[in-house]
N, C-alpha and C. Protein backbone atom coordinates (compact mmCIF):
# COMPACT_ATOMS: atom_id res chain seq x y z
N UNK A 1 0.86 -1.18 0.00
CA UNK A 1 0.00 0.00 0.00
C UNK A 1 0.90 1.24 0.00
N UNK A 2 0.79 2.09 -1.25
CA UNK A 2 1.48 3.16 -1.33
C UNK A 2 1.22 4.55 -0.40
N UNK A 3 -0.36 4.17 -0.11
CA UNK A 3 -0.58 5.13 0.56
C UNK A 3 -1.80 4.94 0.75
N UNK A 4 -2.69 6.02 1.65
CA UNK A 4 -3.77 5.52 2.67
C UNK A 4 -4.20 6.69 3.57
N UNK A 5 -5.59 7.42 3.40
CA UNK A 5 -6.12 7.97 4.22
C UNK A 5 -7.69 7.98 4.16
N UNK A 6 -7.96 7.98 5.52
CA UNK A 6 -9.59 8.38 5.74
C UNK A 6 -9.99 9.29 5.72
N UNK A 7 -11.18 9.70 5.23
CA UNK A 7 -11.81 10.93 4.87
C UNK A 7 -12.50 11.15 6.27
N UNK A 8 -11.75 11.52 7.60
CA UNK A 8 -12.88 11.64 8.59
C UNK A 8 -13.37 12.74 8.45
N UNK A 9 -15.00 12.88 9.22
CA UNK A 9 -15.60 13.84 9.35
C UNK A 9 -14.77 14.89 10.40
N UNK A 10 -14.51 16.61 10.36
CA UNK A 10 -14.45 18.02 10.68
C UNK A 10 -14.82 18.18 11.61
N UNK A 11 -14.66 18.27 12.45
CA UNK A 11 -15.34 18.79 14.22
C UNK A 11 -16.31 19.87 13.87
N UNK A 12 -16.13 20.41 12.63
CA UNK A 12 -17.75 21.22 12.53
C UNK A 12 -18.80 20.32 12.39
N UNK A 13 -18.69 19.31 11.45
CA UNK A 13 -19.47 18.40 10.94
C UNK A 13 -19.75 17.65 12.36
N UNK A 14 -18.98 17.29 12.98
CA UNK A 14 -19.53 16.56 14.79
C UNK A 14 -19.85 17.40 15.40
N UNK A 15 -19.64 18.71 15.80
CA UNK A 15 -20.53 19.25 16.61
C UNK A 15 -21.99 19.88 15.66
N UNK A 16 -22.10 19.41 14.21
CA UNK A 16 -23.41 20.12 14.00
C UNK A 16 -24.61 18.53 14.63
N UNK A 17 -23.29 17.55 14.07
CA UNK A 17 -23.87 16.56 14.45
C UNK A 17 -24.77 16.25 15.77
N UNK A 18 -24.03 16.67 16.58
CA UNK A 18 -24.22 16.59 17.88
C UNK A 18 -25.16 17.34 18.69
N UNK A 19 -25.54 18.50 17.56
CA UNK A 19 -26.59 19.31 17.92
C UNK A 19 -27.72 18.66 17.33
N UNK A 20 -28.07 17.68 16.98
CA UNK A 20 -29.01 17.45 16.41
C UNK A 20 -30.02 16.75 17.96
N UNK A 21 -29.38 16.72 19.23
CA UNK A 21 -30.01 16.06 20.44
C UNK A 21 -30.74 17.00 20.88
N UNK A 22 -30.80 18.33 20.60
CA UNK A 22 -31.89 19.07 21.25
C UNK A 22 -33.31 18.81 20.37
N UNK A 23 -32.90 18.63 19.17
CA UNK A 23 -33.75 18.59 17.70
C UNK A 23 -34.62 17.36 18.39
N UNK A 24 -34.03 16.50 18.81
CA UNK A 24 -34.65 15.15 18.71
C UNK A 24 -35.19 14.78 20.05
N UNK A 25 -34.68 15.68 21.17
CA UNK A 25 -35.34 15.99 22.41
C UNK A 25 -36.83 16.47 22.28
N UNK A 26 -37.14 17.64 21.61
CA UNK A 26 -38.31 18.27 21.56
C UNK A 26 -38.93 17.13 20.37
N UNK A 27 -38.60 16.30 20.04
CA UNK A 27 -39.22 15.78 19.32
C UNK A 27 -39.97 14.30 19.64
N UNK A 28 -38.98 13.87 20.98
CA UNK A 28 -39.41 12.80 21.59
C UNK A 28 -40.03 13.35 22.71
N UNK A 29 -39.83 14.52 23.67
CA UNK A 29 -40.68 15.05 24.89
C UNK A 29 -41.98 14.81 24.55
N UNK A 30 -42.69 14.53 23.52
CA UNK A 30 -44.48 14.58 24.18
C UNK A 30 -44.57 12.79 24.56
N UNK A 31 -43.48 12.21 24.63
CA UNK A 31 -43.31 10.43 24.87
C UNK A 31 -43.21 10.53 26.29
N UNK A 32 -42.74 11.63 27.42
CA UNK A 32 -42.28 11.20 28.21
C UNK A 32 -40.80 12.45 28.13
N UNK A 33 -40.26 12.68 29.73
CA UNK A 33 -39.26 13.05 29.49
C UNK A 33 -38.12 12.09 29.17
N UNK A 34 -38.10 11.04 30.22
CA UNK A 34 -37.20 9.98 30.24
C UNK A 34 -36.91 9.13 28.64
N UNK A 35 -38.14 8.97 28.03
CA UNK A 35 -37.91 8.58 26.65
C UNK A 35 -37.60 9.99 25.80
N UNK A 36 -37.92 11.16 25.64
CA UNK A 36 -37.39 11.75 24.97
C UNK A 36 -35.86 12.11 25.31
N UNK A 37 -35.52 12.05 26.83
CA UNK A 37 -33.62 11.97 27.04
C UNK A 37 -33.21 10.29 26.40
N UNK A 38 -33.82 9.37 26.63
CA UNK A 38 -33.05 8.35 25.65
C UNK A 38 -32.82 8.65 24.15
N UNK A 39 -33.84 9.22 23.55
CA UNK A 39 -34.08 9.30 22.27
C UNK A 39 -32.97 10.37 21.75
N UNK A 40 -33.17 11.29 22.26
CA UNK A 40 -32.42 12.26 21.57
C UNK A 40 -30.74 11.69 22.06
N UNK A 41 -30.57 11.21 22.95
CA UNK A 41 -28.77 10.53 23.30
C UNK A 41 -28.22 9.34 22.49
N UNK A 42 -29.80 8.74 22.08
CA UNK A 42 -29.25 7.47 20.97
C UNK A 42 -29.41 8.21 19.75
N UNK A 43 -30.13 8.89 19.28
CA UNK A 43 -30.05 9.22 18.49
C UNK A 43 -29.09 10.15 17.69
N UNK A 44 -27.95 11.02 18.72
CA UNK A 44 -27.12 11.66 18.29
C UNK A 44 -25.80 11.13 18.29
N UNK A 45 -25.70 10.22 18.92
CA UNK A 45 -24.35 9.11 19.14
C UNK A 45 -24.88 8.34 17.77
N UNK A 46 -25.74 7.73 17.76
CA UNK A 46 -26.21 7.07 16.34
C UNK A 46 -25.59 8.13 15.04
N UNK A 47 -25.59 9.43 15.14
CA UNK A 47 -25.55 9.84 14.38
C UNK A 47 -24.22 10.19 13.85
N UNK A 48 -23.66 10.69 14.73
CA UNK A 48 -22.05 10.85 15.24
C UNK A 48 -20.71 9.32 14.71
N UNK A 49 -21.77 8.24 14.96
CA UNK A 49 -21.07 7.23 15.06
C UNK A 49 -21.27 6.73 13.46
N UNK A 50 -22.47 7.26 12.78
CA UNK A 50 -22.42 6.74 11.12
C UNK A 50 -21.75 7.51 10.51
N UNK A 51 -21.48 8.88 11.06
CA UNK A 51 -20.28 9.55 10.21
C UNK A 51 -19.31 9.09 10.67
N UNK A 52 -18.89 8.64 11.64
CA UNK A 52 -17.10 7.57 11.56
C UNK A 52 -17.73 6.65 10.59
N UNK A 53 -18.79 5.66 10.93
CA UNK A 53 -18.17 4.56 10.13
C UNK A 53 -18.50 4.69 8.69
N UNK A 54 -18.91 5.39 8.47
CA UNK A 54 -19.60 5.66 6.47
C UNK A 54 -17.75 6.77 6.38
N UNK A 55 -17.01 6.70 7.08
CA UNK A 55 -15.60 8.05 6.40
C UNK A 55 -15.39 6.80 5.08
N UNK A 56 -15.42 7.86 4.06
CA UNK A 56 -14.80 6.94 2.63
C UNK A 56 -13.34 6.97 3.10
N UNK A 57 -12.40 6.12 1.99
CA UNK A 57 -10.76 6.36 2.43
C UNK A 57 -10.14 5.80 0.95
N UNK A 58 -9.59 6.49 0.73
CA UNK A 58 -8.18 6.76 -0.26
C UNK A 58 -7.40 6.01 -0.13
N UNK A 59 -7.12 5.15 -0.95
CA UNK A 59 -5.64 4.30 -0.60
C UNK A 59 -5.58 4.26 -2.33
N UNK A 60 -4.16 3.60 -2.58
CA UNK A 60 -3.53 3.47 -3.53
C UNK A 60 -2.07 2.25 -3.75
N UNK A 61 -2.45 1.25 -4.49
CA UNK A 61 -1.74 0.32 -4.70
C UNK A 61 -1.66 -0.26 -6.19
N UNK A 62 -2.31 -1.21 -6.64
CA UNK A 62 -1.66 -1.42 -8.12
C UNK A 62 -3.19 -0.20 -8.72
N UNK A 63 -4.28 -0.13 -8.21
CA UNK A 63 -5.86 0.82 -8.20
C UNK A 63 -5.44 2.10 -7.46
N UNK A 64 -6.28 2.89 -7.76
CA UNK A 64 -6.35 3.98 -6.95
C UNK A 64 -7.95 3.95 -6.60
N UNK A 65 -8.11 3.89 -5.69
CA UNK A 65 -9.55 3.46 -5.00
C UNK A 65 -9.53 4.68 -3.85
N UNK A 66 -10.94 5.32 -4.34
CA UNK A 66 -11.68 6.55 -3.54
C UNK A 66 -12.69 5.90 -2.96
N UNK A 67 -13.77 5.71 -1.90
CA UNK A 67 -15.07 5.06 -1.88
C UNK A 67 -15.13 4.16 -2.80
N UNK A 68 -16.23 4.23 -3.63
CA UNK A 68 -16.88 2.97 -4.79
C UNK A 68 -15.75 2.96 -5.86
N UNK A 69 -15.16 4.48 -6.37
CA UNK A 69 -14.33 4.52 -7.29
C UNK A 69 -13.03 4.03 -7.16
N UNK A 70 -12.93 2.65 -8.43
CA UNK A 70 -11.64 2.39 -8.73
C UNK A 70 -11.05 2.92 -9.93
N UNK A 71 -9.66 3.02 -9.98
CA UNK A 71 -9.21 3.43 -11.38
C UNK A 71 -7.91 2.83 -11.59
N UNK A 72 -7.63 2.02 -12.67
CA UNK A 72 -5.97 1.51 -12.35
C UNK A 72 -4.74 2.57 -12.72
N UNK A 73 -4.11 2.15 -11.80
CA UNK A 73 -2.60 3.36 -11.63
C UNK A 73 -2.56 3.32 -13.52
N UNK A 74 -2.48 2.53 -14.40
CA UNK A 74 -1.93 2.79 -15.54
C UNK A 74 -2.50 3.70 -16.31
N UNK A 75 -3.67 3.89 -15.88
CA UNK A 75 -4.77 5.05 -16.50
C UNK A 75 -4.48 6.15 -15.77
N UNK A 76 -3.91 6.44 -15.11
CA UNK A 76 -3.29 7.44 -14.39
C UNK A 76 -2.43 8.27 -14.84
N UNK A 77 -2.86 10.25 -15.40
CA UNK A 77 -1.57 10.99 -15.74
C UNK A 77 -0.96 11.82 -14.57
N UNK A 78 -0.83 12.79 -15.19
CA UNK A 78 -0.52 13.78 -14.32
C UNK A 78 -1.40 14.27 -13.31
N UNK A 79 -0.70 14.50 -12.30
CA UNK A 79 -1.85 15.34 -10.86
C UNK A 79 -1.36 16.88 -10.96
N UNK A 80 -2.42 17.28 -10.30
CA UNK A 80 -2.21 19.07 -9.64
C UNK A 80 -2.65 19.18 -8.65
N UNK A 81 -1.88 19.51 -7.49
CA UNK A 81 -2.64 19.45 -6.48
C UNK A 81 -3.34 21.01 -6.08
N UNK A 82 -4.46 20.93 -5.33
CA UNK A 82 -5.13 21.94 -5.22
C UNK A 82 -5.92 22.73 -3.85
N UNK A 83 -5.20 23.95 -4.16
CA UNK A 83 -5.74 24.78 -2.37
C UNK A 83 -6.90 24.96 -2.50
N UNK A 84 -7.51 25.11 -1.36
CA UNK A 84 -8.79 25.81 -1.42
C UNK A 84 -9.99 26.87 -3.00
N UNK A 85 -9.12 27.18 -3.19
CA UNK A 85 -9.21 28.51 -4.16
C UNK A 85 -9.62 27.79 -5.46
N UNK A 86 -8.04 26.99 -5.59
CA UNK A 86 -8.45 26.27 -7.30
C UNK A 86 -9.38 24.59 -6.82
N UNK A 87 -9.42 24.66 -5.87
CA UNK A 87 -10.58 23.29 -5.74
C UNK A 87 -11.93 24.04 -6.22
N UNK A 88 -12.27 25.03 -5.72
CA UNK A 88 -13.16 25.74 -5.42
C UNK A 88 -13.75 26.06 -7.18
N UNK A 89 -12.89 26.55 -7.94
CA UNK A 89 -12.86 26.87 -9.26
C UNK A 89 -12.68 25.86 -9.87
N UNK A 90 -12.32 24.99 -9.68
CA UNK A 90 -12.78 23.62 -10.43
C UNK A 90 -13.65 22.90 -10.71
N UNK A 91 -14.21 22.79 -9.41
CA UNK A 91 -15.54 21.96 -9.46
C UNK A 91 -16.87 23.01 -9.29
N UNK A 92 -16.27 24.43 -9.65
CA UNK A 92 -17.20 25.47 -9.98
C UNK A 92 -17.40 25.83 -11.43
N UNK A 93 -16.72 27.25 -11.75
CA UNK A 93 -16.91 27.64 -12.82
C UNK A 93 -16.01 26.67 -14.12
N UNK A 94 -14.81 26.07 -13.63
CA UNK A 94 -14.30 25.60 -14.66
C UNK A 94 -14.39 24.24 -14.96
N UNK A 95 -15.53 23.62 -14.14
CA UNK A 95 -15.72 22.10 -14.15
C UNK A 95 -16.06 21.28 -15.28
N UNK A 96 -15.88 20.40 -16.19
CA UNK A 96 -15.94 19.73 -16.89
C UNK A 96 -17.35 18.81 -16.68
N UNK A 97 -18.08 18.70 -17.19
CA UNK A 97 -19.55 17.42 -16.84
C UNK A 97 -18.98 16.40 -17.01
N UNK A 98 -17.60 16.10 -18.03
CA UNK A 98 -17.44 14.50 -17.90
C UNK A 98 -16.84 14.15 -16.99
N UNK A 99 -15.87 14.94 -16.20
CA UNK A 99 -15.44 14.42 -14.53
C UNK A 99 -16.06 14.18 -13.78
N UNK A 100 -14.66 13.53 -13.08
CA UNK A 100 -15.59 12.25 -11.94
C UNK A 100 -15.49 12.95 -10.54
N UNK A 101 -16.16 13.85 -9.73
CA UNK A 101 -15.77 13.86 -8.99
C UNK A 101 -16.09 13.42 -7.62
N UNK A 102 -14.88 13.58 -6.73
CA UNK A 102 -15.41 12.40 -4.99
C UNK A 102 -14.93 13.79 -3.94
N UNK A 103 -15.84 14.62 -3.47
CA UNK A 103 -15.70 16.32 -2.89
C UNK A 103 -16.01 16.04 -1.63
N UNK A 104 -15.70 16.41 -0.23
CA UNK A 104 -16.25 16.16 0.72
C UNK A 104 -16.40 17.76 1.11
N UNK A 105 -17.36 18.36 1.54
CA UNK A 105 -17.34 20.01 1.56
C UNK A 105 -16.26 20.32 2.59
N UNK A 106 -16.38 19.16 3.87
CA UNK A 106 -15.28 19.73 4.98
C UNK A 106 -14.04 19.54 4.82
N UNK A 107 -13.78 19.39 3.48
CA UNK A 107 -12.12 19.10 3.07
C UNK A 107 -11.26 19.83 2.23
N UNK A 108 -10.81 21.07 2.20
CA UNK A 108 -10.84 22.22 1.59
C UNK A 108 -9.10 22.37 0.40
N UNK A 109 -8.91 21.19 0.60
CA UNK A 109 -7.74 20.73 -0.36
C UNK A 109 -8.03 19.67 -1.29
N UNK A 110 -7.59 19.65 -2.06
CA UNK A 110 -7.78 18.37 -2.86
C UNK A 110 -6.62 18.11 -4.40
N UNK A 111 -6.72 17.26 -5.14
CA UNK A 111 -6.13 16.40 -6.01
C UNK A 111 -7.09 16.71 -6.95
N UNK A 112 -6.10 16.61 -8.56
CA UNK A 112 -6.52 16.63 -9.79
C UNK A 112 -5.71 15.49 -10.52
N UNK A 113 -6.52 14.23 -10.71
CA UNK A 113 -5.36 13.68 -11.88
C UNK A 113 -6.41 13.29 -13.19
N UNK A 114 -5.47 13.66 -14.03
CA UNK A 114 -6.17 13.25 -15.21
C UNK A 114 -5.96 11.91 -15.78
N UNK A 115 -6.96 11.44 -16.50
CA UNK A 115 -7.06 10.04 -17.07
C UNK A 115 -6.51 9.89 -18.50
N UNK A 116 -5.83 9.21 -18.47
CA UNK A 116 -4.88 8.88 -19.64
C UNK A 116 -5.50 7.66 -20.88
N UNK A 117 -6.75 6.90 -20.15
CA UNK A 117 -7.31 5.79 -20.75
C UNK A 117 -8.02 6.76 -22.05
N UNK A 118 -8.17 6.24 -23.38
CA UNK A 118 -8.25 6.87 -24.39
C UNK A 118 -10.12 6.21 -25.08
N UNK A 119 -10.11 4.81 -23.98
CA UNK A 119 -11.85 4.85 -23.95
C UNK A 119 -12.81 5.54 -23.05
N UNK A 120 -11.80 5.92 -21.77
CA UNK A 120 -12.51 6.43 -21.16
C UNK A 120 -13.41 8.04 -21.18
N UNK A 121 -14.43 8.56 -21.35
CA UNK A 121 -14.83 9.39 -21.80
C UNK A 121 -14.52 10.59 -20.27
N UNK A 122 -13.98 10.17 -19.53
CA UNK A 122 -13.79 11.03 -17.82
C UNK A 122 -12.20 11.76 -18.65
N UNK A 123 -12.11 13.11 -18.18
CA UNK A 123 -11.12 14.00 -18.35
C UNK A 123 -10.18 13.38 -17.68
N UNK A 124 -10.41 13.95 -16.16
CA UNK A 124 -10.17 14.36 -14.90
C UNK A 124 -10.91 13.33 -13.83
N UNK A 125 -10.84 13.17 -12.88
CA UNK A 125 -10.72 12.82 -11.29
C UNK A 125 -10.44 14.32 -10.48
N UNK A 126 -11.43 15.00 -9.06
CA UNK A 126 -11.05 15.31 -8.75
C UNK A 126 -11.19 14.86 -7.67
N UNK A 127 -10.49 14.73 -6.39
CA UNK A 127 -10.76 13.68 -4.88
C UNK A 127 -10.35 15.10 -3.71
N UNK A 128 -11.08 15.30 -3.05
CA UNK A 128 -10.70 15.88 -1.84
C UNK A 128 -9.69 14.99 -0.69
N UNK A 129 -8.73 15.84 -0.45
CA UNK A 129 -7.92 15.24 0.57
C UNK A 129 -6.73 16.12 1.19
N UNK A 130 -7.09 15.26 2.48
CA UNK A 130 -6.50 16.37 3.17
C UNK A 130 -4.73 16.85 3.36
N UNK A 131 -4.12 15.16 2.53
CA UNK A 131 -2.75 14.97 2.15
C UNK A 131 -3.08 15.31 0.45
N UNK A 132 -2.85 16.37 -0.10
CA UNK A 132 -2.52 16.12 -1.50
C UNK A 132 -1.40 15.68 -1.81
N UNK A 133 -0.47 16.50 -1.40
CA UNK A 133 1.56 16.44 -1.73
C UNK A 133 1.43 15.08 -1.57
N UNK A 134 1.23 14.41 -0.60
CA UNK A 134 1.56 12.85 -0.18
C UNK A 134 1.05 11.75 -1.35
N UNK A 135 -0.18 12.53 -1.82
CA UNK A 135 -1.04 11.24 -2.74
C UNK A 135 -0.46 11.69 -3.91
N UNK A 136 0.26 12.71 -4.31
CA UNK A 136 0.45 13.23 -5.36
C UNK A 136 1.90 12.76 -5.40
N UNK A 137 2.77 12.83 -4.78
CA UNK A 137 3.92 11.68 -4.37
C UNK A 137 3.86 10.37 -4.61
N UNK A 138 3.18 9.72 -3.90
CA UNK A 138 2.36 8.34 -4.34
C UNK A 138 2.41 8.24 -5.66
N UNK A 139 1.28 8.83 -6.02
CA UNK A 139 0.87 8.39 -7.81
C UNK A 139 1.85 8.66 -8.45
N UNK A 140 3.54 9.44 -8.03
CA UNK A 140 4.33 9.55 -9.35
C UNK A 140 5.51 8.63 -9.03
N UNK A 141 5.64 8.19 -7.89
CA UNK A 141 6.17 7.05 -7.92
C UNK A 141 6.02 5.64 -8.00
N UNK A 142 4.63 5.71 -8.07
CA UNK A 142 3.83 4.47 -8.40
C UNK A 142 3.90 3.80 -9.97
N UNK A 143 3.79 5.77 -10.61
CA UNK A 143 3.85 5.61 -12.09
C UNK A 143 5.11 5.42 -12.50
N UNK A 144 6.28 6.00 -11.71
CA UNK A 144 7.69 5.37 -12.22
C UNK A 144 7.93 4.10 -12.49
């Protein structure tokens, strides 16, 4: 394994999470207080706990595998890696419809590699992550 990271969820993203127990308090209180304090405590740990286990993760070995998306290293060109700014303008005004992209909003860096396969009708790949340099390292020594 050339390389390897999880897409965890942002401590904004857990504490919006986590606010969701008052939401679900007033929503279980006409049950009872005691069932609406269970409800809203399972229900926000429930909630908290499917964003750990649903984090997609990035790894890279003979595939480059995002979540569902595989792609083999040989179809693999060049990367750019990307700050905030040009992520932002990428998958905004200058975005392509035939790219593939895998964006997580709380991840404000990300990777560009383009596809070299000549059936494939996808430009580009763009993947949010929070190591670009590292994955972008990876894929060019992978491709050596």
């Amino acid at each position: 394994m050339l390389f390897r990271e999880r897409l965890w969820p942002s401590a904004g993203v857990l504490l919006a999470a986590s606010l969701s127990f008052p939401m679900l308090l007033l929503a279980a209180l006409p049950f009872g207080p005691q069932v609406g304090f269970m409800a809203a405590f399972v229900g926000s740990v429930g909630l908290v706990t499917l964003l750990f286990a649903t984090a997609p993760t990035i790894s890279l070995d003979s595939h480059l595998k995002v979540g569902r998306m595989r792609i083999p290293i040989e179809a693999l060109a060049e990367t750019q890696t990307l700050d905030k700014e040009a992520l932002k303008k990428l998958i905004g005004p200058e975005a392509d419809v035939r790219a593939q992209l895998f964006i997580r909003g709380y991840i404000k860096a990300g990777i560009k590699i383009a596809i070299s396969d000549a059936t494939d009708p996808t430009p580009y790949v763009v993947i949010s992550t929070r190591k670009p340099k590292e994955l972008a390292v990876a894929l060019l020594a992978n491709r050596s």
